[in-house]
Protein backbone atom coordinates (compact mmCIF):
# COMPACT_ATOMS: atom_id res chain seq x y z
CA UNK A 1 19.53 -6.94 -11.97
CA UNK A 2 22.18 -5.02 -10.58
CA UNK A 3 20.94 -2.77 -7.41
CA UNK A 4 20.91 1.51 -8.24
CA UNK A 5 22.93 1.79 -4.85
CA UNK A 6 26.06 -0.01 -5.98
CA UNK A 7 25.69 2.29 -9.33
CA UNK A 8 24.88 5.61 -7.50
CA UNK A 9 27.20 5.10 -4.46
CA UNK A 10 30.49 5.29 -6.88
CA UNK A 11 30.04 9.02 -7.64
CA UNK A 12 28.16 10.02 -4.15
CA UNK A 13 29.02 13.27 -2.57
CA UNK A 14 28.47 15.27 1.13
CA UNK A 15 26.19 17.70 -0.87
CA UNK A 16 24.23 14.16 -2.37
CA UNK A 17 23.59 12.84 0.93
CA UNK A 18 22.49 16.13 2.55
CA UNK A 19 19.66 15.97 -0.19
CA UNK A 20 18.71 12.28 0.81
CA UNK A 21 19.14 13.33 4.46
CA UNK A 22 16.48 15.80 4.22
CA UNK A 23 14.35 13.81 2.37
CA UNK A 24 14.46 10.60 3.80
CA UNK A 25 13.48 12.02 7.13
CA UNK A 26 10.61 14.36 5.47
CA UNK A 27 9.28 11.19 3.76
CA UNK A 28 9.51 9.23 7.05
CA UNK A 29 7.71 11.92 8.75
CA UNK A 30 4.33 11.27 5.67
CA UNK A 31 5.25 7.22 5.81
CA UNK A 32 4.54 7.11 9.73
CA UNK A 33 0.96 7.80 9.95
CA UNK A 34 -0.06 6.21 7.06
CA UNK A 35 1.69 3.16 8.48
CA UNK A 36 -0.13 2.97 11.60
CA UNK A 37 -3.24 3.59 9.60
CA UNK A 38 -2.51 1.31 7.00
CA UNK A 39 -1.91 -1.51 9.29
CA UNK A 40 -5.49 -1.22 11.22
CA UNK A 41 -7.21 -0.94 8.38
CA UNK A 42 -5.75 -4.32 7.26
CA UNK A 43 -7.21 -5.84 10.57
CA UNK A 44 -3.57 -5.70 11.93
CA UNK A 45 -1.80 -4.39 15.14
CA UNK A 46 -0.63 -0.85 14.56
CA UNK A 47 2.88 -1.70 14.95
CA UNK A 48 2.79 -4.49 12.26
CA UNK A 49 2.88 -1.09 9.74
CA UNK A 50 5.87 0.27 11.48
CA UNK A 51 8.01 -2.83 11.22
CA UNK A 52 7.21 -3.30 7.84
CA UNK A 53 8.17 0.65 7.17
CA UNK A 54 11.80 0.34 8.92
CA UNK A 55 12.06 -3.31 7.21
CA UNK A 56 11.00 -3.55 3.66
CA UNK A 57 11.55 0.18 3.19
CA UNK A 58 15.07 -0.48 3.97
CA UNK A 59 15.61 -3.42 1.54
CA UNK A 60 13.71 -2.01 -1.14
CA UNK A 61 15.65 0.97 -1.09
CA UNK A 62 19.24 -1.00 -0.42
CA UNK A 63 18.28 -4.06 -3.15
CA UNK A 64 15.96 -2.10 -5.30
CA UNK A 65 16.28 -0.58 -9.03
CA UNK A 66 15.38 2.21 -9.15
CA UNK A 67 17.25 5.97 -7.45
CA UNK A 68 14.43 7.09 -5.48
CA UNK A 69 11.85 4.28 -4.89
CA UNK A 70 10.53 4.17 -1.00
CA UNK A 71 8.60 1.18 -0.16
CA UNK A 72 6.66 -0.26 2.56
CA UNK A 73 2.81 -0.91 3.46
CA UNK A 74 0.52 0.52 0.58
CA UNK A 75 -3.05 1.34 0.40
CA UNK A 76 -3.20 -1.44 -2.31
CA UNK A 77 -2.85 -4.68 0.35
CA UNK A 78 -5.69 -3.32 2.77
CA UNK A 79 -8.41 -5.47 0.86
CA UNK A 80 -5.96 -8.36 0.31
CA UNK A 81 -4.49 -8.11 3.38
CA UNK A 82 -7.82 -7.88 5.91
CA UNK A 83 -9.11 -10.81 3.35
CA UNK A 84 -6.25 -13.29 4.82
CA UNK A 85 -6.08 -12.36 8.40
CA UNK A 86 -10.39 -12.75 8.30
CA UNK A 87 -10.18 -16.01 7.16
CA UNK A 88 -6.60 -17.90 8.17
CA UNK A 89 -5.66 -15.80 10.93
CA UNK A 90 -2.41 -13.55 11.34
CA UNK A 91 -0.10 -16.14 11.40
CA UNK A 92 -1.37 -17.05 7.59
CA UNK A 93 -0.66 -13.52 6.13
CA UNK A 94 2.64 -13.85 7.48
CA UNK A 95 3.14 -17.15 5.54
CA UNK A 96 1.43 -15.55 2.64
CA UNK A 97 3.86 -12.34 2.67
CA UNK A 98 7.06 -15.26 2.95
CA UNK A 99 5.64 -17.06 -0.23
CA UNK A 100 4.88 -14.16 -2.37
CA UNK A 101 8.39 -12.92 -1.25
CA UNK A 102 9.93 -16.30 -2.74
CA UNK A 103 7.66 -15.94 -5.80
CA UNK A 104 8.93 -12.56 -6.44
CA UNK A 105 12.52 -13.60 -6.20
CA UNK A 106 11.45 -16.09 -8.33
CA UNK A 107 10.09 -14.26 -11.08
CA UNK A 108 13.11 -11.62 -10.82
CA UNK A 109 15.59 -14.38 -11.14
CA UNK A 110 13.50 -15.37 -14.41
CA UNK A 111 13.35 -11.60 -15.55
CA UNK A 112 9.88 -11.25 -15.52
CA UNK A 113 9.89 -7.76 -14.86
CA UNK A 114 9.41 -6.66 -18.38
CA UNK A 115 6.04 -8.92 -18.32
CA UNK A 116 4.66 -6.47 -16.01
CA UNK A 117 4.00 -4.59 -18.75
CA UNK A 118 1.40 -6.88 -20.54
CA UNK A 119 -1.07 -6.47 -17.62
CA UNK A 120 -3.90 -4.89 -19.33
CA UNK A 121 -3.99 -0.72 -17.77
CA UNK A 122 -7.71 -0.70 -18.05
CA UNK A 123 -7.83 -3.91 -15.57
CA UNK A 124 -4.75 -1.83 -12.79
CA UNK A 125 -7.15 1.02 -12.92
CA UNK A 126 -10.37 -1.00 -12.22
CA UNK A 127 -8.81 -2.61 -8.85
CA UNK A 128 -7.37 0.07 -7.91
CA UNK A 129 -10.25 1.94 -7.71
CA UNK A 130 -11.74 -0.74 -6.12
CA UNK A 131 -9.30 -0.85 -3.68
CA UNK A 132 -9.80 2.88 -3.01
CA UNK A 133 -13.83 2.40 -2.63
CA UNK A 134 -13.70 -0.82 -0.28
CA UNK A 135 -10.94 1.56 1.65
CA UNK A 136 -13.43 4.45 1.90
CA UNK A 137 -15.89 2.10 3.10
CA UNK A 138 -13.87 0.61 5.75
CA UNK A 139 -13.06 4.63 7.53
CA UNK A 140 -16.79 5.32 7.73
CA UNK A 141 -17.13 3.50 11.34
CA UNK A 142 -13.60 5.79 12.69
CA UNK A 143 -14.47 8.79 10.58
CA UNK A 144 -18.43 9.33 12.01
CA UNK A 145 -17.51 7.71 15.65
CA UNK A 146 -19.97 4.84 14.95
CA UNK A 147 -20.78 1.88 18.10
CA UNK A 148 -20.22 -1.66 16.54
CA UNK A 149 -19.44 -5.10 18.32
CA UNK A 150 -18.22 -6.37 14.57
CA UNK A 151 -18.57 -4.44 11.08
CA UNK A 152 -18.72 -6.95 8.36
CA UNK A 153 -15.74 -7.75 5.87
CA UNK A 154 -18.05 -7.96 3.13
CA UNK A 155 -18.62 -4.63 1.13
CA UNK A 156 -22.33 -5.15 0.65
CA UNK A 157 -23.16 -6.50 4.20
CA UNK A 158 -20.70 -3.47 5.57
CA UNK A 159 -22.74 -0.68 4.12
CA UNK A 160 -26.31 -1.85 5.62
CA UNK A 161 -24.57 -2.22 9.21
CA UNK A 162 -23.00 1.19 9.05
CA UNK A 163 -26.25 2.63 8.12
CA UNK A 164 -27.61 0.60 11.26
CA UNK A 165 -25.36 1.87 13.51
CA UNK A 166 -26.25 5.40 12.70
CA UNK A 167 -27.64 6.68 15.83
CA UNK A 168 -24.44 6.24 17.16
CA UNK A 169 -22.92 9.13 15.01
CA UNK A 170 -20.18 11.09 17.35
CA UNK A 171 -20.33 14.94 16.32
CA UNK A 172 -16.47 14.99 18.00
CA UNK A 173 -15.17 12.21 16.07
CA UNK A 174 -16.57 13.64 12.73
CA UNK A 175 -15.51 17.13 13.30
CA UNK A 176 -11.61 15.60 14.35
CA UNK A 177 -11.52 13.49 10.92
CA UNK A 178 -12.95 16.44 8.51
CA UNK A 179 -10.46 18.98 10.04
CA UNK A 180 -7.28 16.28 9.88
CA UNK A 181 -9.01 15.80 5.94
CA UNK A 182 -8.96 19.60 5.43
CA UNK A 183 -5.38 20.39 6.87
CA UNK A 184 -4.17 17.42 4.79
CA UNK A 185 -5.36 19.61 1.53
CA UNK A 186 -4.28 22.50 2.85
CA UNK A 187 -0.91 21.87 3.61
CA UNK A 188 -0.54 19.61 0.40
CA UNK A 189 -1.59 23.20 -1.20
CA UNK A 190 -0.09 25.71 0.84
CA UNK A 191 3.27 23.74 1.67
CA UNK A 192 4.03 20.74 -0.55
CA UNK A 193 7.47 20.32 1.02
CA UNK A 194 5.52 20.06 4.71
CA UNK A 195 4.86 16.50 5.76
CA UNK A 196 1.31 17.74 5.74
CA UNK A 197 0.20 14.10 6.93
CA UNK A 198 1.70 13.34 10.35
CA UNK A 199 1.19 17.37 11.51
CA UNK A 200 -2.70 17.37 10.68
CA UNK A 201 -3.07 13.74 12.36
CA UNK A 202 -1.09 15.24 15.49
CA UNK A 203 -2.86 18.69 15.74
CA UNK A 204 -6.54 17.00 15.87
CA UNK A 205 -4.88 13.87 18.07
CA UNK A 206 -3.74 17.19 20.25
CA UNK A 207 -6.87 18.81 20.09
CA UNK A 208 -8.66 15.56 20.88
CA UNK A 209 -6.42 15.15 24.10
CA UNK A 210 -6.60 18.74 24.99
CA UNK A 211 -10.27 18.94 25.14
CA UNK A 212 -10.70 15.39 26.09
CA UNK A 213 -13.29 14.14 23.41
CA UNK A 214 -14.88 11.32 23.53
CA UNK A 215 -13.06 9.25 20.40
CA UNK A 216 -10.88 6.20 20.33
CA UNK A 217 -6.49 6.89 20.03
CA UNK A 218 -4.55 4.12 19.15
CA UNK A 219 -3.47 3.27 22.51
CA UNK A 220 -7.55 3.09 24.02
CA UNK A 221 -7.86 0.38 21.38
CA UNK A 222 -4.38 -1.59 20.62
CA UNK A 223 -2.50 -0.40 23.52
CA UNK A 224 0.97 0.50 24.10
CA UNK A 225 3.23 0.43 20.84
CA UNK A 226 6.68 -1.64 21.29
CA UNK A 227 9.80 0.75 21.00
CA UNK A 228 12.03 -2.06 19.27
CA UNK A 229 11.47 -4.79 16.07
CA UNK A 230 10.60 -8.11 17.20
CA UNK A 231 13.44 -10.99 16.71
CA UNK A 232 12.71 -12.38 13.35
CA UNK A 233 11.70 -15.78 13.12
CA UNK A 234 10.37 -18.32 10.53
CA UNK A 235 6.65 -18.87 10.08
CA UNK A 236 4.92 -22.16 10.86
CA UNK A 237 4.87 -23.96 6.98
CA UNK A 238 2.96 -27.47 6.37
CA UNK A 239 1.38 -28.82 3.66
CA UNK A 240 -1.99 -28.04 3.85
CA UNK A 241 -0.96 -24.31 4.88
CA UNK A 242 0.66 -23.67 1.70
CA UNK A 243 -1.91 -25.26 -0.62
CA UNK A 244 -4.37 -22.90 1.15
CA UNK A 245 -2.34 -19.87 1.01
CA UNK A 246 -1.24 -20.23 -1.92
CA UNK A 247 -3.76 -18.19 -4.30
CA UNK A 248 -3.59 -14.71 -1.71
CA UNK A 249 0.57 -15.04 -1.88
CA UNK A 250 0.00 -14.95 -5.87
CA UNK A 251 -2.05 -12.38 -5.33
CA UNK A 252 0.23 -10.25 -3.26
CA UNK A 253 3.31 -11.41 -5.13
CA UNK A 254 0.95 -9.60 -8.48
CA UNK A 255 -0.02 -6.53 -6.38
CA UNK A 256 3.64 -5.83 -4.82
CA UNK A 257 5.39 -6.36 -8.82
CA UNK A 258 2.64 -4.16 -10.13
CA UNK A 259 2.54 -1.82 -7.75
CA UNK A 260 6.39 -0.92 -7.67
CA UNK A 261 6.99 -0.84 -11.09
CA UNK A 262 3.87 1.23 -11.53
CA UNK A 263 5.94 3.69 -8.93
CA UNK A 264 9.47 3.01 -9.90
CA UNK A 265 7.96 4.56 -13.86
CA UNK A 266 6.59 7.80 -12.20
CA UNK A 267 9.59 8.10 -10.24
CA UNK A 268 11.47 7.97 -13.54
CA UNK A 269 9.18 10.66 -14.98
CA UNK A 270 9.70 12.52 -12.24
CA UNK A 271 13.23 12.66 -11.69
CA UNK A 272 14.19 11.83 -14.98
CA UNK A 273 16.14 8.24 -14.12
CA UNK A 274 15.27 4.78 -15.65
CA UNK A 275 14.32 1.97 -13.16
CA UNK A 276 15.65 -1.40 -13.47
CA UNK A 277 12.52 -3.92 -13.36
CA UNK A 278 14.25 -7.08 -12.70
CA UNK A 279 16.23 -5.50 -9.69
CA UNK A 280 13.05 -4.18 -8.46
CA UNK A 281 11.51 -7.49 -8.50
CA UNK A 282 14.11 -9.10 -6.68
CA UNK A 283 14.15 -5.97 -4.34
CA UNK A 284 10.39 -6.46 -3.39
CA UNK A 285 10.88 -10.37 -2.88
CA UNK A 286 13.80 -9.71 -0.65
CA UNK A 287 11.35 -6.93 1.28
CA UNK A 288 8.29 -9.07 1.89
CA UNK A 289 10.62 -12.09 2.94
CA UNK A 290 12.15 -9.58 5.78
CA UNK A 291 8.97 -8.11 6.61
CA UNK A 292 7.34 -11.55 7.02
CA UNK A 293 10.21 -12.83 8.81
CA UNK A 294 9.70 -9.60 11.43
CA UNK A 295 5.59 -10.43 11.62
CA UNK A 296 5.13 -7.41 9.44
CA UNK A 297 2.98 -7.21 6.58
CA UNK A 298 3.37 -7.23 2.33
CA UNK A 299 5.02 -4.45 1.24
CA UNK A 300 5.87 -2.56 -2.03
CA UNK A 301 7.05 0.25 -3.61
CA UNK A 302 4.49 3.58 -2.65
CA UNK A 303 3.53 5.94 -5.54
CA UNK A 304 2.98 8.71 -2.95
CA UNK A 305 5.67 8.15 -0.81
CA UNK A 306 8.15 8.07 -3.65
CA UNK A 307 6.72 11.19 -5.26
CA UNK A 308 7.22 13.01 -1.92
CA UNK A 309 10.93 11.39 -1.71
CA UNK A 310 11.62 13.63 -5.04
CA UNK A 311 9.66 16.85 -4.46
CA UNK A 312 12.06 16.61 -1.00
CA UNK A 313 14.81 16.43 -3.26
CA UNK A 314 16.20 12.97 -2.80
CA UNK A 315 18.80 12.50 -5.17
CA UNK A 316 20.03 7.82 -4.44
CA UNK A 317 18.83 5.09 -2.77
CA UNK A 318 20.58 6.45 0.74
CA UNK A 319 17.05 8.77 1.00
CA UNK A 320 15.02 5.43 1.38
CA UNK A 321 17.51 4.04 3.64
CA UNK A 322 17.63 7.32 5.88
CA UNK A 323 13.81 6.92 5.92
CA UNK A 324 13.57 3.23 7.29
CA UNK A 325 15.94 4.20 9.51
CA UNK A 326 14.28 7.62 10.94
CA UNK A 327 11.26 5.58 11.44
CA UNK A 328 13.00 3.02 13.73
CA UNK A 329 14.84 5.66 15.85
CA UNK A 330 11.25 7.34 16.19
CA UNK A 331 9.75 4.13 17.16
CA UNK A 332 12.46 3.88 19.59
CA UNK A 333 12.26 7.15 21.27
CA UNK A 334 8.92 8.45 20.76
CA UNK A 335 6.18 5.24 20.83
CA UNK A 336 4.23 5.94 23.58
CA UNK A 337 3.30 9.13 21.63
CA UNK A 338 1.65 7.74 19.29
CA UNK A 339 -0.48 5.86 21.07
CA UNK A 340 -2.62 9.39 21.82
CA UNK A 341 -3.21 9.66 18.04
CA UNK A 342 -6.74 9.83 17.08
CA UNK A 343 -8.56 7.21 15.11
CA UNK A 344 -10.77 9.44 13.71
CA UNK A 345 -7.89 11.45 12.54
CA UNK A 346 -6.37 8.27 11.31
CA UNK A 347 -9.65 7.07 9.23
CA UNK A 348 -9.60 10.99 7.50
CA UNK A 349 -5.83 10.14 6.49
CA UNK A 350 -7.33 7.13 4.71
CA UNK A 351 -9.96 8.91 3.26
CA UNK A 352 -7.17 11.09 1.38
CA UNK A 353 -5.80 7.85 0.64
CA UNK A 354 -8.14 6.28 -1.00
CA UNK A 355 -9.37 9.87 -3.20
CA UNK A 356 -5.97 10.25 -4.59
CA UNK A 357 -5.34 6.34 -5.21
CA UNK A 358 -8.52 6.38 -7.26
CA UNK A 359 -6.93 9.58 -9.28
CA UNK A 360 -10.63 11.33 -9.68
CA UNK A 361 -8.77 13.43 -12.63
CA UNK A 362 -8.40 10.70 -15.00
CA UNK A 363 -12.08 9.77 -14.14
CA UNK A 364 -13.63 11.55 -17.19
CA UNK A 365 -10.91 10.00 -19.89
CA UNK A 366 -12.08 6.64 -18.26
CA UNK A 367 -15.29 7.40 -19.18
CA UNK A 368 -15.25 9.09 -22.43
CA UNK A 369 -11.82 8.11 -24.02
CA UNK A 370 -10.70 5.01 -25.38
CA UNK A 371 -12.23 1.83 -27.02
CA UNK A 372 -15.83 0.48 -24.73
CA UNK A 373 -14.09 -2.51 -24.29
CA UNK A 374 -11.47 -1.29 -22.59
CA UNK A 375 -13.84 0.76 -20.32
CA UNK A 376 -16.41 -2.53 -20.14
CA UNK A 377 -13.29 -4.22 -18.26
CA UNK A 378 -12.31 -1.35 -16.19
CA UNK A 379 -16.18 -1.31 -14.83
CA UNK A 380 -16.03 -5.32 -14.47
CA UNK A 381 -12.76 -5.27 -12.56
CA UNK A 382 -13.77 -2.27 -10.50
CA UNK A 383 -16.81 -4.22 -9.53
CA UNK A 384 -15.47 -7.68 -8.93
CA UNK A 385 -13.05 -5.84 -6.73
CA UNK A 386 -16.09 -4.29 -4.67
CA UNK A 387 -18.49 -7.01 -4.24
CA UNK A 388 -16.77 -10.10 -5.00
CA UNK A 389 -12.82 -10.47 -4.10
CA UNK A 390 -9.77 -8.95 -5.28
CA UNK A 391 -8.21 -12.81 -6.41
CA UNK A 392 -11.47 -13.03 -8.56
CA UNK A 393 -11.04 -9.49 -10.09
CA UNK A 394 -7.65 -9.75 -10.79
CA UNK A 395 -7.89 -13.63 -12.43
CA UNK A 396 -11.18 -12.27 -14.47
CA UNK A 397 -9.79 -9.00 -15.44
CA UNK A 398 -5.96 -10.15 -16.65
CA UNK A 399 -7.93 -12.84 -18.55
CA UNK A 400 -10.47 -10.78 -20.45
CA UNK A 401 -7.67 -8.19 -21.19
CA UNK A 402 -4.97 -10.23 -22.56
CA UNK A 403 -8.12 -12.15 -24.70
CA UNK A 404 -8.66 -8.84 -25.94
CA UNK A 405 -5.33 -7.58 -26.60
CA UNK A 406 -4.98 -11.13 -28.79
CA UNK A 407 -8.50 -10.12 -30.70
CA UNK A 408 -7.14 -7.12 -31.70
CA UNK A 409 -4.23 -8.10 -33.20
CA UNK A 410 -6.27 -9.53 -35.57
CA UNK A 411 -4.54 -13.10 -35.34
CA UNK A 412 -5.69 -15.92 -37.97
CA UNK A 413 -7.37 -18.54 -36.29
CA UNK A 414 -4.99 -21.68 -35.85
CA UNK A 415 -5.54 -25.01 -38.25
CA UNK A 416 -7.56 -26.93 -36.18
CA UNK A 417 -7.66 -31.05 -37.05
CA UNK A 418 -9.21 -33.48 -34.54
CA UNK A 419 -6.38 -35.02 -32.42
CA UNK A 420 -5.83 -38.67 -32.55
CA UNK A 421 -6.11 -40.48 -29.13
């Protein structure tokens, strides 16, 4: 339970923190944009990304188990996250994001990390690709430059609208979000090292502004971005709040421990180290409790972020740290520039978001490899996910899988004798 800094920062050298200098800032430089992005997609403010960036990506990194982790807003909260804000309101994702924080702390307390493990793969796969799909779906108004009053929340009254709204198609807005989608790939290919993300997004946000096309920037549609975190404060609790919040803060409390120990084991593959699960539970309770406490929004450790923290060549925890705190000094300084970048720019980010959370190269083992029950759950949690709600897909799919992990271990069935009442 013990955090990696207070391990790592015994032996750290000037040559160490050079290494987590330059990474933390390139990672910052990928973890802004997708932030912003991030956040609107969630039905959120823009700046409710940022704060939870420079907040939970600090204490994750500070509390956290593992060397190189980087946390913050994820792709995996969008559904979740637009879900609660829909239906109770900003103020109740905010008291959801406290009580899965306190839920996590709970559950590190009690060691449940290692229980993480039990959580059938073919049922993390399913939502997750569900989460990418519903994602996907949500871009298509930013990415084609479509005129709605409201798109739907629901995925199958979404689609019909959008395909309504066609005659509204914007040939500038496309052509902005394919070409920030094709520099994306091409500096992912061409320059791994590059924060591909945030120069693509601000050459077609330039090119937009230079040849003033007609497409929506953050700042035509949110306005101005604040240049300093809000003072933290407690969120309104009663009763009848909690009771009703109670099944999304599960929810995210299950999505943030999956989610970073899904990250913290590829970051040990990739860097060789071994994560601590029970600090990294404790780590992501500590992080949503800040972000709540600063109106920001769940957070967790971020696959992508945390890969590109070790192809920069961060070495500790300080990388993470220098991150959170790069992204402050840029909201800081530089705020008002981001309110010129495009959202059609923004919605192609997303779209590269939601391909590579979906991992399109394990696609064909999905389909091909493995038992058919194990791909009959993946199919049913995928589609629960889409059409139904994430709460439902996750409840369905942990329950099928774990009856199915029992069934095949071939267990005797129990003596059975009619109870006496």
């Amino acid at each position: 339970m013990k955090p990696k800094i207070l391990t790592t920062i015994k032996t750290y050298t000037p040559a160490l923190f050079a290494a987590d200098l330059f990474a933390g800032v390139t990672v910052a430089m990928v973890a802004l944009p997708l932030s912003l992005a991030i956040a609107i997609a969630s039905g959120a403010d823009p700046a409710a990304g940022i704060v939870t960036a420079i907040v939970a990506g600090f204490l994750i990194s500070a509390l956290g188990g593992s060397r190189v982790q980087i946390g913050g807003p994820t792709g995996a909260f969008i559904v979740v996250v637009y879900s609660v804000i829909a239906e109770h309101g900003y103020d109740g994702l905010v008291l959801a994001t406290f009580m899965a924080g306190l839920i996590l702390l709970a559950a590190g307390f009690l060691r449940a990390g290692k229980f993480i493990s039990f959580v059938p793969e073919a049922v993390v796969n399913g939502f997750t690709i569900g989460i990418a799909v519903v994602i996907a779906a949500s871009q298509l108004k930013d990415l084609f430059g479509l005129s709605m009053e409201a798109v739907p929340a629901h995925f199958l009254e979404k689609i019909p609208a959008l395909w309504s709204a066609r005659e509204s198609f914007n040939p500038a807005a496309f052509s902005l979000g394919a070409s920030a989608i094709i520099m994306i790939v091409f500096f992912r290919h061409i320059a791994p090292k590059l924060p591909g993300l945030i120069v693509a997004v601000a050459l077609a946000s330039i090119a937009a502004l230079v040849f003033t096309l007609p497409v929506d920037t953050i700042g035509s549609r949110f306005g101005a971005l604040p240049n300093h975190l809000p003072a933290p404060q407690l969120p309104a609790v009663s009763l009848s709040r909690v009771q009703e919040l109670l099944p999304s803060a599960f929810v995210i409390a299950f999505l943030a421990g999956v989610e970073s120990l899904l990250s913290a084991m590829v970051a040990d593959r990739m860097s060789g180290g071994q994560h601590r699960p029970n600090a990294e539970v404790l780590a992501q309770g500590a992080a949503n409790i800040g972000s709540a406490l600063f109106g920001g929004l769940p957070a967790t450790g971020a696959i992508a972020r945390t890969a590109t923290n070790v192809r920069a060549g961060g070495k500790t925890p300080v990388a993470g740290i220098v991150h959170a705190l790069t992204i402050l000094a840029v909201m800081m300084l530089a705020a008002p520039l981001a309110s010129y970048l495009a959202m059609p720019a923004l919605a192609g980010l997303l779209m590269i978001t939601a391909w590579n959370m979906s991992e399109p190269h394990k696609w064909r083992s999905y389909l091909f490899e493995g038992p058919m029950s194990d791909r009959a759950l993946l199919v049913l949690t995928l589609a629960l996910t889409v059409v139904a709600d994430l709460t439902i897909a996750i409840g369905v799919g942990v329950s099928l899988g774990l009856a199915i992990r029992l069934q095949r271990r071939h267990v005797p069935p129990a003596d059975w004798e009619t109870p006496e009442r």
